[in-house]
Protein backbone atom coordinates (compact mmCIF):
# COMPACT_ATOMS: atom_id res chain seq x y z
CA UNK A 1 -31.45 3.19 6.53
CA UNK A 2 -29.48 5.29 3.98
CA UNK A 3 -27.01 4.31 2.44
CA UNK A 4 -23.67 6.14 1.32
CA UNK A 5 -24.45 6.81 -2.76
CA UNK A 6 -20.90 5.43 -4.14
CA UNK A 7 -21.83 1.92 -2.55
CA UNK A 8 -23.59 0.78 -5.72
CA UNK A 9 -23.63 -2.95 -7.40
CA UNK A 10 -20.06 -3.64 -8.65
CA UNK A 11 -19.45 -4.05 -12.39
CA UNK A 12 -18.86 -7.76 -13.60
CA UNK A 13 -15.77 -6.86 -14.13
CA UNK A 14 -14.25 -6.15 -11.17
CA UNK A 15 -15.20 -9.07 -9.29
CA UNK A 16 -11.52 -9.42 -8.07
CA UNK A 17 -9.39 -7.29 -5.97
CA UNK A 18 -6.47 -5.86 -8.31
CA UNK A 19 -2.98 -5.04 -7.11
CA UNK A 20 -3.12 -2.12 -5.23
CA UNK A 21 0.11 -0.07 -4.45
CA UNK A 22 -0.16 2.90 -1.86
CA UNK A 23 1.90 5.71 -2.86
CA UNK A 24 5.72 4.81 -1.23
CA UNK A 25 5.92 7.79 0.37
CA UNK A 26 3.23 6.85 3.13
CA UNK A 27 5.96 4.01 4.53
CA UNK A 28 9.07 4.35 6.40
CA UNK A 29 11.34 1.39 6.30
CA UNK A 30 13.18 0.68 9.30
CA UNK A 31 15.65 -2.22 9.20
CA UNK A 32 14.19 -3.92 6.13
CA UNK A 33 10.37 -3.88 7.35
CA UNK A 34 7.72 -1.61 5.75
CA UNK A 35 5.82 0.98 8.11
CA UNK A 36 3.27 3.37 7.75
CA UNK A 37 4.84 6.81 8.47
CA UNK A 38 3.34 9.11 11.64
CA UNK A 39 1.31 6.58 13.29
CA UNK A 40 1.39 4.75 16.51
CA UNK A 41 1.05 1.26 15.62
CA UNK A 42 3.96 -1.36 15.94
CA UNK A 43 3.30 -3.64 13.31
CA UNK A 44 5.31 -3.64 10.03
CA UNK A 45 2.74 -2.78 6.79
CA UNK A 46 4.53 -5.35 4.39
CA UNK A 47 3.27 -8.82 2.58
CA UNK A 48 5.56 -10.72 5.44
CA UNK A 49 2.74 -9.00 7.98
CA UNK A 50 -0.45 -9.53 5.75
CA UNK A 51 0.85 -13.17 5.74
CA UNK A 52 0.55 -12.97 9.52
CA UNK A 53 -2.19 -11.36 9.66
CA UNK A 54 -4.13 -14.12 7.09
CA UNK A 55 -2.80 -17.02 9.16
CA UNK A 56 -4.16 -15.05 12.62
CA UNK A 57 -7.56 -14.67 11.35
CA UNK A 58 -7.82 -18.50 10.46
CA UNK A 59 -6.08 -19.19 14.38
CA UNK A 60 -8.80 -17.10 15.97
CA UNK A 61 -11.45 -18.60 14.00
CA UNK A 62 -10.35 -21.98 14.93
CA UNK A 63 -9.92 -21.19 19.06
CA UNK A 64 -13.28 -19.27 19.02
CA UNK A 65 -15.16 -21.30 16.17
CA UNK A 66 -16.75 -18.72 14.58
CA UNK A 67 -16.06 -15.05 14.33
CA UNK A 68 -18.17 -13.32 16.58
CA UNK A 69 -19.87 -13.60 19.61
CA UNK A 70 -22.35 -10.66 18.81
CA UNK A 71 -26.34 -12.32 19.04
CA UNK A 72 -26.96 -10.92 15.30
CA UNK A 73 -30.31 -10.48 13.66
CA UNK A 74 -30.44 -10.38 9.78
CA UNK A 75 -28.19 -7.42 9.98
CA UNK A 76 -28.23 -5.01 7.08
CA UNK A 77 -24.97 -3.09 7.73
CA UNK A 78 -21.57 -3.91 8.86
CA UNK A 79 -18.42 -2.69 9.18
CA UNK A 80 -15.16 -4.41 10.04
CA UNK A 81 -12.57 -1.25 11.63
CA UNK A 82 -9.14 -2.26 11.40
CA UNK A 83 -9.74 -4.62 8.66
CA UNK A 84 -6.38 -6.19 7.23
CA UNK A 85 -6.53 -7.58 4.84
CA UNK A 86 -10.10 -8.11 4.83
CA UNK A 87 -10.30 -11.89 5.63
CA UNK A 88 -13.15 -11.35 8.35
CA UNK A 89 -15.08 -9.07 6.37
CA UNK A 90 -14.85 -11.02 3.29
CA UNK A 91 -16.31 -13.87 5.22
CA UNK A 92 -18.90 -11.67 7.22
CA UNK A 93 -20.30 -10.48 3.96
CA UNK A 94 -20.68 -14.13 2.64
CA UNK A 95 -22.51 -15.39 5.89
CA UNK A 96 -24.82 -12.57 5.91
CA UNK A 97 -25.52 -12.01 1.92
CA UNK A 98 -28.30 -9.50 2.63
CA UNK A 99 -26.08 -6.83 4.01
CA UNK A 100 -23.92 -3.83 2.97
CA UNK A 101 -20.28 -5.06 4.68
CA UNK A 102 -17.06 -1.99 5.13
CA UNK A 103 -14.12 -3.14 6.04
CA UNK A 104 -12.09 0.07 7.00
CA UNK A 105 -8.25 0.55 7.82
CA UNK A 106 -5.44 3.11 7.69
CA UNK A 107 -3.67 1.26 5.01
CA UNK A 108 -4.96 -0.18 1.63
CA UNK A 109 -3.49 -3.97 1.43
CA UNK A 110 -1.39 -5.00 -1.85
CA UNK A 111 -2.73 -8.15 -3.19
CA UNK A 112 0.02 -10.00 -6.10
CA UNK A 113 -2.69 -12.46 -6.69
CA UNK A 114 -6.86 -12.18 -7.73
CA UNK A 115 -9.39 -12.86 -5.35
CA UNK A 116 -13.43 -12.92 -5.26
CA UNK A 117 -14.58 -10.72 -3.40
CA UNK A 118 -18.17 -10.49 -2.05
CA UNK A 119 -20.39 -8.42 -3.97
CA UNK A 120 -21.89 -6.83 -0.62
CA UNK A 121 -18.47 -5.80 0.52
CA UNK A 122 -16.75 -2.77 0.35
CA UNK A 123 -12.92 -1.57 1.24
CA UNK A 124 -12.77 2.22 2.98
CA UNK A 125 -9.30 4.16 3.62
CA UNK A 126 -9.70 6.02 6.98
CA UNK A 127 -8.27 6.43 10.32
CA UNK A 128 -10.15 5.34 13.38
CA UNK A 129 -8.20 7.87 15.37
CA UNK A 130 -9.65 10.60 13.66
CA UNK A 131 -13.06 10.22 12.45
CA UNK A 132 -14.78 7.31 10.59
CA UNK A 133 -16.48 8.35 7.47
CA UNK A 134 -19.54 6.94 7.89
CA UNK A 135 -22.88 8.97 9.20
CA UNK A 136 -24.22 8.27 12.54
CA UNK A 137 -26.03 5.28 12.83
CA UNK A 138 -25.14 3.37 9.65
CA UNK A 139 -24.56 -0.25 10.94
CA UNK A 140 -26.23 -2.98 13.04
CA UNK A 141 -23.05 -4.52 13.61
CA UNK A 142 -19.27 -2.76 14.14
CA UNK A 143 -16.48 -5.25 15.20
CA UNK A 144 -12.69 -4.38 15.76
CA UNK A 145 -9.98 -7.25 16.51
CA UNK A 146 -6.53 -6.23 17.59
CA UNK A 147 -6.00 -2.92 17.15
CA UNK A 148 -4.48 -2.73 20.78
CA UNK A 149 -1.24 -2.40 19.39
CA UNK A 150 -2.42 0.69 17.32
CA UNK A 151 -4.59 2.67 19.73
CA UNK A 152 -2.69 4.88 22.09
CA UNK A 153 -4.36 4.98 25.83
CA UNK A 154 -5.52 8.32 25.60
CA UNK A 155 -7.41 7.66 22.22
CA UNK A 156 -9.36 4.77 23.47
CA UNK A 157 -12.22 6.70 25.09
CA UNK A 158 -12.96 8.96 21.90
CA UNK A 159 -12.61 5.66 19.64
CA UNK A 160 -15.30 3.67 21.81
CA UNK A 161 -17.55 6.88 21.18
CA UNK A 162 -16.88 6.81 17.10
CA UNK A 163 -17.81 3.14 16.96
CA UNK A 164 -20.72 3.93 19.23
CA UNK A 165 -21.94 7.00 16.92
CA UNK A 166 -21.99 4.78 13.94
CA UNK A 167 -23.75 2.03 15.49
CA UNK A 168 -27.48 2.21 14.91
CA UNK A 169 -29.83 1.59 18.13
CA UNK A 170 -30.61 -1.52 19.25
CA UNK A 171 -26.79 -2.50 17.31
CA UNK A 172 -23.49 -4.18 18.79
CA UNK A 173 -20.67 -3.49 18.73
CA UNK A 174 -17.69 -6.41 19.40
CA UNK A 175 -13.85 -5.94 20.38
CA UNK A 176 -11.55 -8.77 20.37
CA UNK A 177 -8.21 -8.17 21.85
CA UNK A 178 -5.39 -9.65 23.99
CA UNK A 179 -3.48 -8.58 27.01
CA UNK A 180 -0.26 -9.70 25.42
CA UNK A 181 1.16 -11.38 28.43
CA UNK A 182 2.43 -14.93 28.06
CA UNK A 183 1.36 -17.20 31.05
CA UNK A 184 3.98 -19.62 32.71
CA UNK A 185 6.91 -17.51 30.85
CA UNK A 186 10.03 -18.58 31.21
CA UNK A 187 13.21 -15.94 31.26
CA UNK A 188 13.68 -15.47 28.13
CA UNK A 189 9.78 -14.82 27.68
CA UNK A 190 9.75 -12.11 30.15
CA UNK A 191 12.94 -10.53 28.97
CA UNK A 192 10.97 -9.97 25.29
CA UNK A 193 7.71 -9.25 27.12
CA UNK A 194 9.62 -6.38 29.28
CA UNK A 195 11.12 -4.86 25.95
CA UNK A 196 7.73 -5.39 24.21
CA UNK A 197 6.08 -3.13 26.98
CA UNK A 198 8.91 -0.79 27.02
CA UNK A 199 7.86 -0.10 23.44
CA UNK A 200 4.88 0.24 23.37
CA UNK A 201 4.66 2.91 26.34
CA UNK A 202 7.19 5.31 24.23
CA UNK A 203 3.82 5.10 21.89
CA UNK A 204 1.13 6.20 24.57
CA UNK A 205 -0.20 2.24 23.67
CA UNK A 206 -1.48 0.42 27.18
CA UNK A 207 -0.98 -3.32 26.39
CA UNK A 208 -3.21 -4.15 29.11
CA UNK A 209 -6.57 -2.20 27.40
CA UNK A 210 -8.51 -5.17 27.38
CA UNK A 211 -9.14 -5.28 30.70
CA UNK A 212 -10.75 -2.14 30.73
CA UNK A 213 -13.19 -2.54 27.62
CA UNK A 214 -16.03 -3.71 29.56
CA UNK A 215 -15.67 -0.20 31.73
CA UNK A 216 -15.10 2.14 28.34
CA UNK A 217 -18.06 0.71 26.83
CA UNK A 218 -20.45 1.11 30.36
CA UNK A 219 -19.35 4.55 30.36
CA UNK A 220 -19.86 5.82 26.83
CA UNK A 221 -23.42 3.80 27.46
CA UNK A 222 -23.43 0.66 26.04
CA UNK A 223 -25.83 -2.07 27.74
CA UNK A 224 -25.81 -5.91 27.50
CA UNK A 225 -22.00 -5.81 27.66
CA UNK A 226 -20.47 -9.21 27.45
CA UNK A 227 -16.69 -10.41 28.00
CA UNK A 228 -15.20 -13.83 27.60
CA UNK A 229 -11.37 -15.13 27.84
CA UNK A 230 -10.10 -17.13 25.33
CA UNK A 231 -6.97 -19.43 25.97
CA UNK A 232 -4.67 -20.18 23.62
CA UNK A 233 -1.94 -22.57 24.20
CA UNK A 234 1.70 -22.33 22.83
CA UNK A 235 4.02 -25.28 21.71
CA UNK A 236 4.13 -28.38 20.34
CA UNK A 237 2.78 -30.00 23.87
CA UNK A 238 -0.87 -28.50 22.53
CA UNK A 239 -1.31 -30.34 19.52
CA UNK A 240 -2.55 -28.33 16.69
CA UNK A 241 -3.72 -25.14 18.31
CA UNK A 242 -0.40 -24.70 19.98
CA UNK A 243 1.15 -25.48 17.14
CA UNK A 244 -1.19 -22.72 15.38
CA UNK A 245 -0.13 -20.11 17.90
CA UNK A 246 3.38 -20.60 18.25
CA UNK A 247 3.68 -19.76 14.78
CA UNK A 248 1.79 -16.73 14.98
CA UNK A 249 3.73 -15.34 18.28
CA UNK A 250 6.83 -16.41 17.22
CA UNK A 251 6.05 -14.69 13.58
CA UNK A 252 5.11 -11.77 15.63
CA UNK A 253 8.40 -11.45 17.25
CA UNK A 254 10.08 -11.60 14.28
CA UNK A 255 7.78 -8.65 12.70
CA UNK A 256 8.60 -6.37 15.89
CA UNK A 257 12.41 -6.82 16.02
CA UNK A 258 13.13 -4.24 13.59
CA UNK A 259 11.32 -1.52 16.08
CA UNK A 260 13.13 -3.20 19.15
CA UNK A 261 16.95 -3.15 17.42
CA UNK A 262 16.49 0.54 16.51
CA UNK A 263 14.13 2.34 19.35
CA UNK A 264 15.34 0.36 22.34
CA UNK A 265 19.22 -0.34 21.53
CA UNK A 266 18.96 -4.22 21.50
CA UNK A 267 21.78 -5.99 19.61
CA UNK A 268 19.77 -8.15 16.71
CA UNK A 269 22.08 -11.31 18.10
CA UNK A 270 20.80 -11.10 21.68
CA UNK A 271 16.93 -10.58 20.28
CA UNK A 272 17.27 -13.73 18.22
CA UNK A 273 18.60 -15.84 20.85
CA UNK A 274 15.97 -14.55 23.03
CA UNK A 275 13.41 -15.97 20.52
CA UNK A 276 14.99 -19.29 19.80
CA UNK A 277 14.63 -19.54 23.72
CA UNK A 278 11.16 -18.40 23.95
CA UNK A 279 9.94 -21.48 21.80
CA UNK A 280 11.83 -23.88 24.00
CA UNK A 281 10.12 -22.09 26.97
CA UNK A 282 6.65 -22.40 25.13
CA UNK A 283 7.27 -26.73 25.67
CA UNK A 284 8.81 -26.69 29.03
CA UNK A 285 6.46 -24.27 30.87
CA UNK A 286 3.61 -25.21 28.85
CA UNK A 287 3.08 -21.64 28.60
CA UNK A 288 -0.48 -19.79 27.03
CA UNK A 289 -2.06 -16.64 26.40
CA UNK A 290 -5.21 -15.24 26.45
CA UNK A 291 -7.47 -12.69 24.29
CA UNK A 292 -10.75 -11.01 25.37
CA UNK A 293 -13.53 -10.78 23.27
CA UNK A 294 -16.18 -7.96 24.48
CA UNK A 295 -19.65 -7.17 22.98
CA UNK A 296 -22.23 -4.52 23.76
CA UNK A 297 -25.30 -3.24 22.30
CA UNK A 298 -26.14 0.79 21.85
CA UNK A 299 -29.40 2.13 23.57
């Protein structure tokens, strides 16, 4: 396998990730949350989100215990699309020492504090809705978590086919994401889930998409296609793993209010109440929701 030439031993001394701060022009603030300008995804691009996004990584880990489902083999390449702020990769690249780990995504992640890295990981700016920048079959393993709120319906096809085309033969490829309905919602749940919906469509972004990953990977040709549901309860009447993903939901919420107060016309008072009501819901319904994780392997 070749290798792209700038991925080369890092120096001893830069061992840590550095503060890194995009150009401010690439945001748009809207209502006191940082997004990236001309792209479909919902999610603010702020450290209030990377927070999030840290604490939703260590929830998935813990509901799934481990981080893939993928039956790996000494891998020697991998790449993480959609990467955050890199907490999977970073993790990946420890369990598997021996290989060369890229964690891609549209925006490069500020960091106030210093961090190890791995040595056999690497951070790549590019847009999965245009082209990855990686030759065709680079990696034994590609994985993707929750992008569903970035990926507009119509791009899905062409975005199975880039992951495919930079899996090698014989490789997997993994996607992890959730249908974003809450189960046993009360009013107040379906009143936000309505809006969330409502949203999302003005984006071209099908909320439901993981219900049809099993059927876009069969028909861009992936075999040995795998797809299991993963539960996760919400409130305090779950113990610790409700208790986990109340936070991140409700967090969540909070993140996508900006987009709801000034695309949809809701008044910020009735939004919040709605919230406030959703976590009482959570305890009296005993409500849950579920994510999809679905692997493959390329011919």
């Amino acid at each position: 396998m070749q290798w792209l030439p700038w991925f080369r031993r890092r120096d001893k001394n830069t061992q840590t990730i550095k503060e890194q701060i995009p150009p401010e022009d690439e945001f748009l603030w809207v209502e006191g949350r940082r997004h990236i300008k001309g792209q479909p995804y919902l999610m603010p691009a702020d450290q209030q989100e990377y927070n999030r996004l840290d604490f939703q990584h260590y929830l998935i880990r813990y509901a799934m215990q481990c981080n893939y489902i993928a039956p790996l083999d000494n891998p020697r390449g991998i790449l993480d699309v959609g990467c955050g702020t890199g907490r999977w990769a970073h993790e990946i690249a420890n369990a598997f020492p021996q290989a060369k780990v890229f964690g891609l995504d549209i925006n490069t992640i500020e960091t106030k504090t210093e961090e190890a890295i791995p040595r056999n990981y690497r951070f790549v700016k590019g847009n999965v809705l245009e082209e990855l920048p990686f030759p065709e079959m680079t990696f034994d393993f590609v994985h993707q978590r929750f992008l569903h709120v970035a990926i507009p319906f119509k791009k899905w096809p062409y975005v199975v086919s880039e992951l495919l085309r930079v899996t090698r033969r014989g490789g997997w490829i993994e996607l992890a994401e959730s249908d974003q309905i809450i189960q046993r919602a009360g009013p107040a749940v379906a009143q936000l889930a309505q809006w969330g919906t409502q949203l999302s469509k003005q984006r071209g972004i099908d909320t439901q998409i993981c219900s049809r990953l099993p059927l876009l990977l069969e028909s861009a040709g992936v075999v040995n296609i795998s797809s299991y549901r993963i539960d996760l309860p919400l409130g305090n009447w779950a113990g610790r793993i409700g208790n986990m993903t109340a936070t991140d939901i409700f967090t969540y919420n909070r993140a996508i209010k900006p987009l709801m107060v000034k695309q949809l016309g809701i008044h910020p008072d009735t939004y919040d109440r709605l919230s406030e009501a959703m976590r009482q819901e959570w305890e009296t319904y005993h409500s849950f929701f579920s994510f999809y994780v679905t692997c493959g392997q390329r011919t």
